[in-house]
PDB file of N, CA and C in Angstrom:
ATOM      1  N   UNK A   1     -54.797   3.516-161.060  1.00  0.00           N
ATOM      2  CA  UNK A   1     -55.789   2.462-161.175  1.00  0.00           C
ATOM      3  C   UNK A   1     -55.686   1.563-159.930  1.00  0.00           C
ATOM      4  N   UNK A   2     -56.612   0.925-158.911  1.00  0.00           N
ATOM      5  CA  UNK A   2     -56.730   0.525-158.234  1.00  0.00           C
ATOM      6  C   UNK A   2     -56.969  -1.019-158.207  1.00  0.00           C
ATOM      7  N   UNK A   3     -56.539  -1.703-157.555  1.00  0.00           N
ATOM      8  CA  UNK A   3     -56.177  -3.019-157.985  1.00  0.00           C
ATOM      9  C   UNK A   3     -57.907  -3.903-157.581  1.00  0.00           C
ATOM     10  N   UNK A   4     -58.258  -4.778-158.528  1.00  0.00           N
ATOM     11  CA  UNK A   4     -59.557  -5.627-158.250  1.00  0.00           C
ATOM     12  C   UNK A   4     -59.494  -6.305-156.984  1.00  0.00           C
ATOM     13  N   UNK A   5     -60.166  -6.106-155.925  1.00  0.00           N
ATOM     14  CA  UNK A   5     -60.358  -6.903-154.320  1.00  0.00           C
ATOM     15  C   UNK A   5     -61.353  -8.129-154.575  1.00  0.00           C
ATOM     16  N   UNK A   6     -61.305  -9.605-154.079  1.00  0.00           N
ATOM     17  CA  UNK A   6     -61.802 -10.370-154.365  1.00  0.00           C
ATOM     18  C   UNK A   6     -63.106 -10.608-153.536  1.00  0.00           C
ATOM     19  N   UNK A   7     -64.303 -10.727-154.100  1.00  0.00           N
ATOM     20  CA  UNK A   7     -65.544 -10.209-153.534  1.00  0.00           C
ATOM     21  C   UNK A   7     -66.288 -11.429-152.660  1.00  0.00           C
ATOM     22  N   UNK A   8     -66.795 -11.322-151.975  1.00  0.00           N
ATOM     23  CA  UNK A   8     -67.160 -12.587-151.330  1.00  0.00           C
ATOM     24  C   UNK A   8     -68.254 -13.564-151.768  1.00  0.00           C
ATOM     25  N   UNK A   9     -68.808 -12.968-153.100  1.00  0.00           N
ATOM     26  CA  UNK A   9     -69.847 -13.814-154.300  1.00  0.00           C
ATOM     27  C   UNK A   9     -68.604 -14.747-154.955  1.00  0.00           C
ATOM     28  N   UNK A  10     -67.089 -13.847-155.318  1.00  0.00           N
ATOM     29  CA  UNK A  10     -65.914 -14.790-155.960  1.00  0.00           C
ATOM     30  C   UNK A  10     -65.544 -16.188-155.161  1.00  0.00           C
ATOM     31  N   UNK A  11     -65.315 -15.549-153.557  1.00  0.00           N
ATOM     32  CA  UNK A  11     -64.922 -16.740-152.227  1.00  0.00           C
ATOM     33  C   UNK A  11     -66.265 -17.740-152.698  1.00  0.00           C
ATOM     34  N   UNK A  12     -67.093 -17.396-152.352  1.00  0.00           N
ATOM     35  CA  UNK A  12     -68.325 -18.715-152.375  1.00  0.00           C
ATOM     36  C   UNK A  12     -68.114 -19.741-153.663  1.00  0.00           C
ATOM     37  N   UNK A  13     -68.599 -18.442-154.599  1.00  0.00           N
ATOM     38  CA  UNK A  13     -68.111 -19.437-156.077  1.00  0.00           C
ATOM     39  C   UNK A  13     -67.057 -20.554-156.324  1.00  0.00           C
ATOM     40  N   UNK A  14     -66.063 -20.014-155.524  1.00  0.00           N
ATOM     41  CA  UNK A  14     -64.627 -20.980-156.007  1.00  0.00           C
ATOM     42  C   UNK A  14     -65.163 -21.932-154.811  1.00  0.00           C
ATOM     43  N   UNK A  15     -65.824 -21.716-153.735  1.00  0.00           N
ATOM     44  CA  UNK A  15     -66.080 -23.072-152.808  1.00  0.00           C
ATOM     45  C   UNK A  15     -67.186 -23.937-153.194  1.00  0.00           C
ATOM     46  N   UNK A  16     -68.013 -23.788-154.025  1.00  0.00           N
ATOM     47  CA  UNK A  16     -69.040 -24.157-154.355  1.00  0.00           C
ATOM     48  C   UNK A  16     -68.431 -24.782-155.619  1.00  0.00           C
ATOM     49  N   UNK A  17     -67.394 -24.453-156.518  1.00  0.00           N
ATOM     50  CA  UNK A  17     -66.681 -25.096-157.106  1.00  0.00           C
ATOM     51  C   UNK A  17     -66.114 -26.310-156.961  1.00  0.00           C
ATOM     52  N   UNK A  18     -65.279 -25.946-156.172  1.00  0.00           N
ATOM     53  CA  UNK A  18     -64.476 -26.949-155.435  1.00  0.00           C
ATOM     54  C   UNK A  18     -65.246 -28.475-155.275  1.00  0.00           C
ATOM     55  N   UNK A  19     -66.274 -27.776-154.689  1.00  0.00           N
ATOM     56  CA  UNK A  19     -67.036 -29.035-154.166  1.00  0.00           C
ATOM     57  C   UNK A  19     -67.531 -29.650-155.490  1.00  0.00           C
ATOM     58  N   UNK A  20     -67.980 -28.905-156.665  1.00  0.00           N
ATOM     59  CA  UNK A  20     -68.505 -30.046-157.613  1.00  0.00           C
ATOM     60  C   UNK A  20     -67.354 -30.338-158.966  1.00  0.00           C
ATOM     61  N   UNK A  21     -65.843 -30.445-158.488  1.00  0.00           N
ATOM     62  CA  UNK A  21     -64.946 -30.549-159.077  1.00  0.00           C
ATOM     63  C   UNK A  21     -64.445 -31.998-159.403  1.00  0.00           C
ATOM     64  N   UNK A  22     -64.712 -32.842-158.452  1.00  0.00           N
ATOM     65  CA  UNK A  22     -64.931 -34.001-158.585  1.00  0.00           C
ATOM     66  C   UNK A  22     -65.840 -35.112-158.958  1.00  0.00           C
ATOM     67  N   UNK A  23     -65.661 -36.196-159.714  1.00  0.00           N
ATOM     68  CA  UNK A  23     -66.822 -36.985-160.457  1.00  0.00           C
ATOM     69  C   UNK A  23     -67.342 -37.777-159.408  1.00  0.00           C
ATOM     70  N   UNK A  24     -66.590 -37.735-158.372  1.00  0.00           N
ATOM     71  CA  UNK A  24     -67.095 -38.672-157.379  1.00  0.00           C
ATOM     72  C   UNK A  24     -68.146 -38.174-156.635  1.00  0.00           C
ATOM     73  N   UNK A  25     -67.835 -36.778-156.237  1.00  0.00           N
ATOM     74  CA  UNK A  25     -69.048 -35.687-155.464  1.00  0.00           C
ATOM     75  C   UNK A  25     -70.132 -35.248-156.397  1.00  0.00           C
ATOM     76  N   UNK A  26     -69.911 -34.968-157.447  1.00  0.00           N
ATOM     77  CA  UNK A  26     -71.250 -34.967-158.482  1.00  0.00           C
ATOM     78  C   UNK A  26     -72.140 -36.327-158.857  1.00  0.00           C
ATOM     79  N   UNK A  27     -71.233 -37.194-158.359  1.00  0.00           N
ATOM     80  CA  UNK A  27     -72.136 -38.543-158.186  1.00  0.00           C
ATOM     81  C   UNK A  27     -73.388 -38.658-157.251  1.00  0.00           C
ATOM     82  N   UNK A  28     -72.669 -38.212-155.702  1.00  0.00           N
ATOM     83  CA  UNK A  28     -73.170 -38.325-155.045  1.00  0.00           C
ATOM     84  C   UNK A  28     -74.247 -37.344-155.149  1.00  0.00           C
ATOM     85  N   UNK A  29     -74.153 -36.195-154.944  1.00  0.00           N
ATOM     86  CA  UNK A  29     -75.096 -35.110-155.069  1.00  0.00           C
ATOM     87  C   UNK A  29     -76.286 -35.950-156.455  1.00  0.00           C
ATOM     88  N   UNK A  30     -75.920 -36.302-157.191  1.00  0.00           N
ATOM     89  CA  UNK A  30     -76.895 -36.945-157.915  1.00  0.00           C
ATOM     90  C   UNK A  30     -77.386 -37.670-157.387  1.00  0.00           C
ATOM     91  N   UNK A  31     -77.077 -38.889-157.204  1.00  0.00           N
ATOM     92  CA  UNK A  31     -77.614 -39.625-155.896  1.00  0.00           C
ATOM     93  C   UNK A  31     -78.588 -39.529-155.046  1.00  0.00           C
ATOM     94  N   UNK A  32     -78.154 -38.399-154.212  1.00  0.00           N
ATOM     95  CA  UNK A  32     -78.624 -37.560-153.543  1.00  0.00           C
ATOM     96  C   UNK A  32     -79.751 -36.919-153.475  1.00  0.00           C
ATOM     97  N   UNK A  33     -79.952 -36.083-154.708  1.00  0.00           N
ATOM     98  CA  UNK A  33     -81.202 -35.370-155.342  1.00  0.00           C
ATOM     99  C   UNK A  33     -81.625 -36.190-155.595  1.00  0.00           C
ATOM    100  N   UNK A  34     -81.665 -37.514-155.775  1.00  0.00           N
ATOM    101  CA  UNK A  34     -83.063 -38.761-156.529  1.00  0.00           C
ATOM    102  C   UNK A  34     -83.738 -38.469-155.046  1.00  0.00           C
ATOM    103  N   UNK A  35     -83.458 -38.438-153.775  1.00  0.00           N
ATOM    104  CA  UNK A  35     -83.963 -39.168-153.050  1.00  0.00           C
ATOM    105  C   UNK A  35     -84.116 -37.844-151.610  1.00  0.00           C
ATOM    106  N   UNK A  36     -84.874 -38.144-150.577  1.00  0.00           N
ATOM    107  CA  UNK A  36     -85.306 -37.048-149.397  1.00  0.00           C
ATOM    108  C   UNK A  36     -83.737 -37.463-148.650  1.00  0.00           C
ATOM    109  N   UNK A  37     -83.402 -38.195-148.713  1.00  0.00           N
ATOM    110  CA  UNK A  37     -82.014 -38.632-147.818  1.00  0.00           C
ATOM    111  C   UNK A  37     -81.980 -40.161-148.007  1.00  0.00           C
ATOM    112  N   UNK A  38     -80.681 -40.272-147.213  1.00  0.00           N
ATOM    113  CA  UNK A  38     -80.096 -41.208-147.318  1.00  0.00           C
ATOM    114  C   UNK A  38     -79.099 -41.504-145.985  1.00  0.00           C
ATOM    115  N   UNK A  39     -78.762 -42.972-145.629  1.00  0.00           N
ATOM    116  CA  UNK A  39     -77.779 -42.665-144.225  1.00  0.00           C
ATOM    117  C   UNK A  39     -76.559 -43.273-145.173  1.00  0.00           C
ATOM    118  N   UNK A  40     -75.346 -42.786-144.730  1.00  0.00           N
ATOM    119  CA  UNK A  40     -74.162 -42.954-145.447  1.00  0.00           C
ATOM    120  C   UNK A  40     -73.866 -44.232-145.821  1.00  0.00           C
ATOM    121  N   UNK A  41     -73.942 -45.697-145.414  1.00  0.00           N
ATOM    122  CA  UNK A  41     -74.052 -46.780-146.348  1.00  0.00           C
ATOM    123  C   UNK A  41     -74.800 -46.979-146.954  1.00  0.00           C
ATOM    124  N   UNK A  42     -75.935 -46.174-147.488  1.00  0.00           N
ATOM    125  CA  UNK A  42     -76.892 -46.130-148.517  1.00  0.00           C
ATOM    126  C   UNK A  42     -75.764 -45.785-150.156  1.00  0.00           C
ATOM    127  N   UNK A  43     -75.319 -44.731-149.453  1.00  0.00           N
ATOM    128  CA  UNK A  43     -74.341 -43.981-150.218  1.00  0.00           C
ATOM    129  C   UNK A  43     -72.943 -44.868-150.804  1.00  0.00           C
ATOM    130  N   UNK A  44     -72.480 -45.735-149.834  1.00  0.00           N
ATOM    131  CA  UNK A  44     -70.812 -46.260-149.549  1.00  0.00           C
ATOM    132  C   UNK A  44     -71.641 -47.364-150.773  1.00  0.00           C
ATOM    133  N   UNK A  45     -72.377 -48.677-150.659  1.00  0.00           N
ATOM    134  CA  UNK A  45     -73.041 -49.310-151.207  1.00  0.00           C
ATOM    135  C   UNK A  45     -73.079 -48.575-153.150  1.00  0.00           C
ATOM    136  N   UNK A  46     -73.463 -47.321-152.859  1.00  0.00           N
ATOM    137  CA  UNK A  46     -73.829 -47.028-154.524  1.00  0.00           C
ATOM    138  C   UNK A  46     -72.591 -46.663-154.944  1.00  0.00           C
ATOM    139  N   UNK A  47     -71.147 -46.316-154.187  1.00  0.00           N
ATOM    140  CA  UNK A  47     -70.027 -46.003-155.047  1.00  0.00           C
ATOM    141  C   UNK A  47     -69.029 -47.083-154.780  1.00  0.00           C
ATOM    142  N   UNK A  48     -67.947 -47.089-155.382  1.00  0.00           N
ATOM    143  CA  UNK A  48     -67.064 -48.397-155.583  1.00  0.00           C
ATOM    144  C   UNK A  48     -65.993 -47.665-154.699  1.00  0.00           C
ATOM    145  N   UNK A  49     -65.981 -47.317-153.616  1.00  0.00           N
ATOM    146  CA  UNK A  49     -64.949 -46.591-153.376  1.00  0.00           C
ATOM    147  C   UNK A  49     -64.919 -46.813-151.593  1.00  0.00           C
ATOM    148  N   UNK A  50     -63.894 -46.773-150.510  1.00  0.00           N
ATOM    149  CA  UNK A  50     -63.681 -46.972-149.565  1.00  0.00           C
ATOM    150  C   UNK A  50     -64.529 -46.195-148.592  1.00  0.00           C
ATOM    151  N   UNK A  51     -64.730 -46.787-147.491  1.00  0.00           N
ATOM    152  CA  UNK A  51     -65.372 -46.010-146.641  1.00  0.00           C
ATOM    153  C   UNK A  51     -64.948 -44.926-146.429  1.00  0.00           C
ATOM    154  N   UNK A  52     -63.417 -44.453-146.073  1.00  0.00           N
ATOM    155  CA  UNK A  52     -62.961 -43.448-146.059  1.00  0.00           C
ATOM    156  C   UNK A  52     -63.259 -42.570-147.000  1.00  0.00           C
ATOM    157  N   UNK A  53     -62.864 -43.155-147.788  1.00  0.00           N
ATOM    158  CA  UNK A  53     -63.101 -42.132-149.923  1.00  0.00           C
ATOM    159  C   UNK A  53     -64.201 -41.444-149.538  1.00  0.00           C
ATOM    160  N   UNK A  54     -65.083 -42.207-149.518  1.00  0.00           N
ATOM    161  CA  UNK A  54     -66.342 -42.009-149.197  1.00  0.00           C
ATOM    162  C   UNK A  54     -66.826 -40.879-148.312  1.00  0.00           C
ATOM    163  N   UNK A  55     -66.316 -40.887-147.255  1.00  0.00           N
ATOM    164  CA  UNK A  55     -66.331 -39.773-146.013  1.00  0.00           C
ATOM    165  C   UNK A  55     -65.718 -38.476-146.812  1.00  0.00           C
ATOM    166  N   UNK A  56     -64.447 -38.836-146.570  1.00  0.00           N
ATOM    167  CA  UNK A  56     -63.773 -37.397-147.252  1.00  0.00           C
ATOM    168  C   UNK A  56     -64.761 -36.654-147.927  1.00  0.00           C
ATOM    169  N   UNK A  57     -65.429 -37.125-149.216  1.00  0.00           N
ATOM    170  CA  UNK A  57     -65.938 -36.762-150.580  1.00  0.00           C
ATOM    171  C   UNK A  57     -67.284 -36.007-149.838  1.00  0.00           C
ATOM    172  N   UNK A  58     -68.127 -36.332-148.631  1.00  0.00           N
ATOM    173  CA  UNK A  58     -68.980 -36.083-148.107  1.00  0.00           C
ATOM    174  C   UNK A  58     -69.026 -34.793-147.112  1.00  0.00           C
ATOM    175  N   UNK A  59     -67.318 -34.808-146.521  1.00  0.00           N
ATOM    176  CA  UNK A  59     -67.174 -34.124-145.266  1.00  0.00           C
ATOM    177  C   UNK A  59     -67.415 -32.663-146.669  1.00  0.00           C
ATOM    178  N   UNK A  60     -66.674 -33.208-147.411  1.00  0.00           N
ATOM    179  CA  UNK A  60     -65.948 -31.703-148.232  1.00  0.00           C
ATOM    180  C   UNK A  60     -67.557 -30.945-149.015  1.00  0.00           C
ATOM    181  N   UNK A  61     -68.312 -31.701-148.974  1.00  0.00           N
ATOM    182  CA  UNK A  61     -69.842 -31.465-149.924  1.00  0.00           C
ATOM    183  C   UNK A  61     -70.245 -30.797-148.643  1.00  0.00           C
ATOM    184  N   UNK A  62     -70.066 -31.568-147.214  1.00  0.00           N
ATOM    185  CA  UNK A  62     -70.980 -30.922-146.133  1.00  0.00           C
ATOM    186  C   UNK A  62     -70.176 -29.472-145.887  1.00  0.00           C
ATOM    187  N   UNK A  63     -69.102 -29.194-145.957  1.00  0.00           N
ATOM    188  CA  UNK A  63     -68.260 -28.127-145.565  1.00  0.00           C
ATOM    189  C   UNK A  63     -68.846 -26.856-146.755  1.00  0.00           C
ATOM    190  N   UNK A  64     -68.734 -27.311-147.830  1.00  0.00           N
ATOM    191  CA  UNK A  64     -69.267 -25.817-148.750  1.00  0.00           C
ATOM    192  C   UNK A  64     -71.045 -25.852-148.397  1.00  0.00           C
ATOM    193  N   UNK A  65     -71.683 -26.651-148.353  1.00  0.00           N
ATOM    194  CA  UNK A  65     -72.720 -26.400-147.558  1.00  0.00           C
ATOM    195  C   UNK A  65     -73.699 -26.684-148.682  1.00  0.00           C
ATOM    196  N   UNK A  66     -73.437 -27.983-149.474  1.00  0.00           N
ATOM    197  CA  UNK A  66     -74.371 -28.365-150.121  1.00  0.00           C
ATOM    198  C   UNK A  66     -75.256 -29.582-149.680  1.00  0.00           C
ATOM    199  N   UNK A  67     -74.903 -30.320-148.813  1.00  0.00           N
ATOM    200  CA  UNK A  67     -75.459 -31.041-148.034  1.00  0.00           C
ATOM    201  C   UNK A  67     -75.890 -31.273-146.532  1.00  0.00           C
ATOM    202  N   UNK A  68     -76.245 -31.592-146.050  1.00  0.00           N
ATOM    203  CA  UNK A  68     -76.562 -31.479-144.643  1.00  0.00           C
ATOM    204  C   UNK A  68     -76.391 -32.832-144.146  1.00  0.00           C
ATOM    205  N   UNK A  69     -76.072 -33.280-143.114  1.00  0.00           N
ATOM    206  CA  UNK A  69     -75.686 -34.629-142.326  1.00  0.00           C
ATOM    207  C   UNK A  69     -76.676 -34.402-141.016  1.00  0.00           C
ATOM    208  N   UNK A  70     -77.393 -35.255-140.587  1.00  0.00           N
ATOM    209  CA  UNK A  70     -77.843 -35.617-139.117  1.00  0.00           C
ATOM    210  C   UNK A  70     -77.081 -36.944-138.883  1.00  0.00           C
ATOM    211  N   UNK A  71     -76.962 -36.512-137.286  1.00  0.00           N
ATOM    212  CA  UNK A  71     -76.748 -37.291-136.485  1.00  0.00           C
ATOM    213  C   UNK A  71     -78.481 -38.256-136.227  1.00  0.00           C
ATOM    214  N   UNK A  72     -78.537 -39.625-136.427  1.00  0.00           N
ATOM    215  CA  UNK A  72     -79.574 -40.383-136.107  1.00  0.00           C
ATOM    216  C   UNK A  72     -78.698 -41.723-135.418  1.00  0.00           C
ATOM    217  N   UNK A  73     -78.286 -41.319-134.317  1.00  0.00           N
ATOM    218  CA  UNK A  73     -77.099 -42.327-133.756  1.00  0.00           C
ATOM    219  C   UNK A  73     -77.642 -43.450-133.941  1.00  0.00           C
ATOM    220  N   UNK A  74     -76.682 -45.155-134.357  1.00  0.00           N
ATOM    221  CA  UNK A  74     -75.759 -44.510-134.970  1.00  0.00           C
ATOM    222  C   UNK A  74     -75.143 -44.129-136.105  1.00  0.00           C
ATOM    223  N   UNK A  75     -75.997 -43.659-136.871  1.00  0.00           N
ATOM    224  CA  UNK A  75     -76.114 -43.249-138.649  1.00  0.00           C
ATOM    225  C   UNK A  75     -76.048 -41.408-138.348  1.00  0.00           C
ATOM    226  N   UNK A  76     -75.529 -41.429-139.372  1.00  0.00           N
ATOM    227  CA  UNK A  76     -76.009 -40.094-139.849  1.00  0.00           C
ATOM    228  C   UNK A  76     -76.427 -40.144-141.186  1.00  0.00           C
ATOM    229  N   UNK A  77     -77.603 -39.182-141.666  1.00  0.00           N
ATOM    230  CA  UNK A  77     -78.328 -39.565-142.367  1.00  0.00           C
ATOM    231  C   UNK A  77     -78.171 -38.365-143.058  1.00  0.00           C
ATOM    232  N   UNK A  78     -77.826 -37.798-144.762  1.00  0.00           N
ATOM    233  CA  UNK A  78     -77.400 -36.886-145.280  1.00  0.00           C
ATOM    234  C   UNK A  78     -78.688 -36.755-146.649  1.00  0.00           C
ATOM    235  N   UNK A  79     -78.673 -35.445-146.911  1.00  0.00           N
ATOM    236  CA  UNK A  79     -79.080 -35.144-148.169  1.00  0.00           C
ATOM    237  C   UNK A  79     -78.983 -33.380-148.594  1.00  0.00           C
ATOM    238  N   UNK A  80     -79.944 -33.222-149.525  1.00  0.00           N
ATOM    239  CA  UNK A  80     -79.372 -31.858-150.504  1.00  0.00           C
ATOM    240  C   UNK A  80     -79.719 -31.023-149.092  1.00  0.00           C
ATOM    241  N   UNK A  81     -78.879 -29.789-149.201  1.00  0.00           N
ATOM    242  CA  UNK A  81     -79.009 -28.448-148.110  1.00  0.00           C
ATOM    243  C   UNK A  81     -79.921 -27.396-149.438  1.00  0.00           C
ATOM    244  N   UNK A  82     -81.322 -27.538-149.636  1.00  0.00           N
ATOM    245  CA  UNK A  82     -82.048 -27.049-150.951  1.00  0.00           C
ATOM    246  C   UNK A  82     -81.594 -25.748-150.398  1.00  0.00           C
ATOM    247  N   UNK A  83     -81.814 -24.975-149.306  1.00  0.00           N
ATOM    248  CA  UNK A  83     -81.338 -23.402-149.152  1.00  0.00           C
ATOM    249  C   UNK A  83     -80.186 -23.487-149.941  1.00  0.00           C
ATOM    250  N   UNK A  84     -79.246 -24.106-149.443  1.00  0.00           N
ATOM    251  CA  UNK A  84     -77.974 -23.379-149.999  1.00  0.00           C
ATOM    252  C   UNK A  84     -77.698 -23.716-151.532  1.00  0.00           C
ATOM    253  N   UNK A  85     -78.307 -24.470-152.279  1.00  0.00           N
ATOM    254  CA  UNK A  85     -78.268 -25.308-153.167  1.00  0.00           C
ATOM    255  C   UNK A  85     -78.626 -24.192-154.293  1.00  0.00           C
ATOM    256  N   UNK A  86     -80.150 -23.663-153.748  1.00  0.00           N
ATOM    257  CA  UNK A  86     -80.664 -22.376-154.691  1.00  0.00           C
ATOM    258  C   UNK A  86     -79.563 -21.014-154.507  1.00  0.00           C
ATOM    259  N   UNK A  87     -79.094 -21.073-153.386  1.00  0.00           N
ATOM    260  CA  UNK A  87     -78.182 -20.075-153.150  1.00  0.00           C
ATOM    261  C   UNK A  87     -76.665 -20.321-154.202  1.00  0.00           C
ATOM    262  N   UNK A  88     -76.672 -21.149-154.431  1.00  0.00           N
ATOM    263  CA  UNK A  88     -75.118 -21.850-155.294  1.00  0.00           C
ATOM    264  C   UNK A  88     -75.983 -21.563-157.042  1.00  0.00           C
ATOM    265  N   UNK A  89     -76.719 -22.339-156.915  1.00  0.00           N
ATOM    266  CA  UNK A  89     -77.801 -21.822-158.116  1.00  0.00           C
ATOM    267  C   UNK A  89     -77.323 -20.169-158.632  1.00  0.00           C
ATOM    268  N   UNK A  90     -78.364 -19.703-157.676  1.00  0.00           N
ATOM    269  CA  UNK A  90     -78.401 -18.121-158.292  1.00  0.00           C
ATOM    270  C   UNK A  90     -77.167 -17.665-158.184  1.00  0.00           C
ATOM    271  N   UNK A  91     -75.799 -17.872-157.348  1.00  0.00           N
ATOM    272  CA  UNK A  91     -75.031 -17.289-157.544  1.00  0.00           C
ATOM    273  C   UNK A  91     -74.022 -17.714-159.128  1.00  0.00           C
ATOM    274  N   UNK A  92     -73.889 -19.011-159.399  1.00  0.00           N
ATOM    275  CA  UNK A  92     -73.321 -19.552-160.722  1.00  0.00           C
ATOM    276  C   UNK A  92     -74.219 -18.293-162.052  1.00  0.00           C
ATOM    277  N   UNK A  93     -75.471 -18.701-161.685  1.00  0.00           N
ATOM    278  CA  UNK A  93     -76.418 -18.294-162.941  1.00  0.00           C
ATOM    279  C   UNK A  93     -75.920 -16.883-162.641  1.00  0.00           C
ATOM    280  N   UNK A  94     -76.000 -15.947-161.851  1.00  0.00           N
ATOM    281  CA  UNK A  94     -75.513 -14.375-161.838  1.00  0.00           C
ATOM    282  C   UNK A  94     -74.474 -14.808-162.870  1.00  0.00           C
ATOM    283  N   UNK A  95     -73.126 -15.272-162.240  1.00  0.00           N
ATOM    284  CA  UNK A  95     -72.037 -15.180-162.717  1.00  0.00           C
ATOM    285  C   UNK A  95     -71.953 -15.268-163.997  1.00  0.00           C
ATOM    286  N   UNK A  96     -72.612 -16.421-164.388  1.00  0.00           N
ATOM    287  CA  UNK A  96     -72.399 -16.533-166.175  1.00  0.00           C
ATOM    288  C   UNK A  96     -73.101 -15.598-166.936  1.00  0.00           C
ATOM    289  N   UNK A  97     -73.999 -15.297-166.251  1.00  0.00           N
ATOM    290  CA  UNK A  97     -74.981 -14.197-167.268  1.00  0.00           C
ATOM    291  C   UNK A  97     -74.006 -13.056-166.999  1.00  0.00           C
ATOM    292  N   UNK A  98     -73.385 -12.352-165.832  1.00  0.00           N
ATOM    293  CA  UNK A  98     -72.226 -11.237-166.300  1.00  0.00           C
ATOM    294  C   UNK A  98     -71.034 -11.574-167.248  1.00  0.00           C
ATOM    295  N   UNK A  99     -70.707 -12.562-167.345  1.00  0.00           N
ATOM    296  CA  UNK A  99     -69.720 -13.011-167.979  1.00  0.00           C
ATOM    297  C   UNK A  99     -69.979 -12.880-169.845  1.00  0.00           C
ATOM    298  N   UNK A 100     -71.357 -13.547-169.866  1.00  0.00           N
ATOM    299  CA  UNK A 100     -72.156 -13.743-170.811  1.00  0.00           C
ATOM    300  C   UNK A 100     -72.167 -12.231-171.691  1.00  0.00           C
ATOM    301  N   UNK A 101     -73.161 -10.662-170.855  1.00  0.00           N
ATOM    302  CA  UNK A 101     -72.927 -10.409-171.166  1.00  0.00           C
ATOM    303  C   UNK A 101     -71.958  -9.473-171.806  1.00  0.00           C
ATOM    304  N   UNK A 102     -70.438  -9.609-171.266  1.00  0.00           N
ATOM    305  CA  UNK A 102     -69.755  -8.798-171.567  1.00  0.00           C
ATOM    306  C   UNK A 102     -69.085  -8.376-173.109  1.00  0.00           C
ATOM    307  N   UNK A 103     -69.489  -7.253-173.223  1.00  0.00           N
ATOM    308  CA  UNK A 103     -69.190  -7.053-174.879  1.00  0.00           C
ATOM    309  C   UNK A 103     -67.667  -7.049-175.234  1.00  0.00           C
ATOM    310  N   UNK A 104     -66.833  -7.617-174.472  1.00  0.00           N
ATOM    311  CA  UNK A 104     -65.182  -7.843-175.189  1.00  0.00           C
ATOM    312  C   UNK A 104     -65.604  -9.164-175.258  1.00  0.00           C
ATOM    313  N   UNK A 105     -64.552  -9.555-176.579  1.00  0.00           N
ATOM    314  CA  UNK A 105     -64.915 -10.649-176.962  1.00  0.00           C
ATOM    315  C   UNK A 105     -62.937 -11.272-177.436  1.00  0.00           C
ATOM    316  N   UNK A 106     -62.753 -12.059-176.673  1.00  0.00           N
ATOM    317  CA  UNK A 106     -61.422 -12.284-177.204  1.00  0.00           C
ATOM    318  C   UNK A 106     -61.244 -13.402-178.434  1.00  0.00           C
ATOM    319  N   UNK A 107     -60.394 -13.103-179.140  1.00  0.00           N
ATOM    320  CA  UNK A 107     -60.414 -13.224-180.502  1.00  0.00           C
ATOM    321  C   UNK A 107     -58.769 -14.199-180.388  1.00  0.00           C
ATOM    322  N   UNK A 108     -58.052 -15.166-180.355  1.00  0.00           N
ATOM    323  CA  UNK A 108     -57.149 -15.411-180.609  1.00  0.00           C
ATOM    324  C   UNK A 108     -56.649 -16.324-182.053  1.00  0.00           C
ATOM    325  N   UNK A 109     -55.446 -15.682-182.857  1.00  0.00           N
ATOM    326  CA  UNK A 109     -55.085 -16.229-183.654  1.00  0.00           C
ATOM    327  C   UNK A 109     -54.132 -17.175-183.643  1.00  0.00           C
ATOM    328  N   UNK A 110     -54.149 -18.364-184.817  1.00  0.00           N
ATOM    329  CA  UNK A 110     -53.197 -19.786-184.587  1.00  0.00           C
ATOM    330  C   UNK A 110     -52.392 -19.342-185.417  1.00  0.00           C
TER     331      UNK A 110
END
């Protein structure tokens, strides 16, 4: 039997994870989606949290590639990356619907 290799729909998933693992980044992304953009003290202003906090939570949303940042010196001005967004979309929704339908069903007793 040959051992399961981890597929690069799995890599995305767990990064696309990652990123909405936190209440602070699902804030923002909410945020976010109300509106066409925003420049980052639009953002710092709506959370209770340090400028830095703030950055971090943003760099890590821009890195899996759910958001997009311009440079509008000297702002940068961020909102949803909708490509990749539908792309995070359809890949979650695949996932659960295989998951969904798999006919083992684990059963554990207390």
């Amino acid at each position: 039997m040959t051992k399961k290799k981890i597929t690069e729909n799995e890599i995305q998933i767990s990064i696309y994870a990652k990123a909405l693992s936190h209440p602070t980044r699902v804030s923002i992304l909410d945020f976010l989606a109300s509106l066409e953009g925003c420049y980052f003290g639009e953002i710092h202003k709506e959370l209770t949290l340090s400028k830095a906090t703030v950055s971090q939570h943003l760099k890590l949303l821009k890195k899996a590639g759910l958001i997009q940042g311009t440079i509008e010196f000297p702002k940068i001005k961020y909102c949803i990356d909708k490509e990749n967004w539908t792309i995070a979309q359809n890949i979650f929704n695949d996932f659960f619907k295989q998951v969904q339908k798999s006919s083992i069903s684990c059963k554990i007793n207390n």
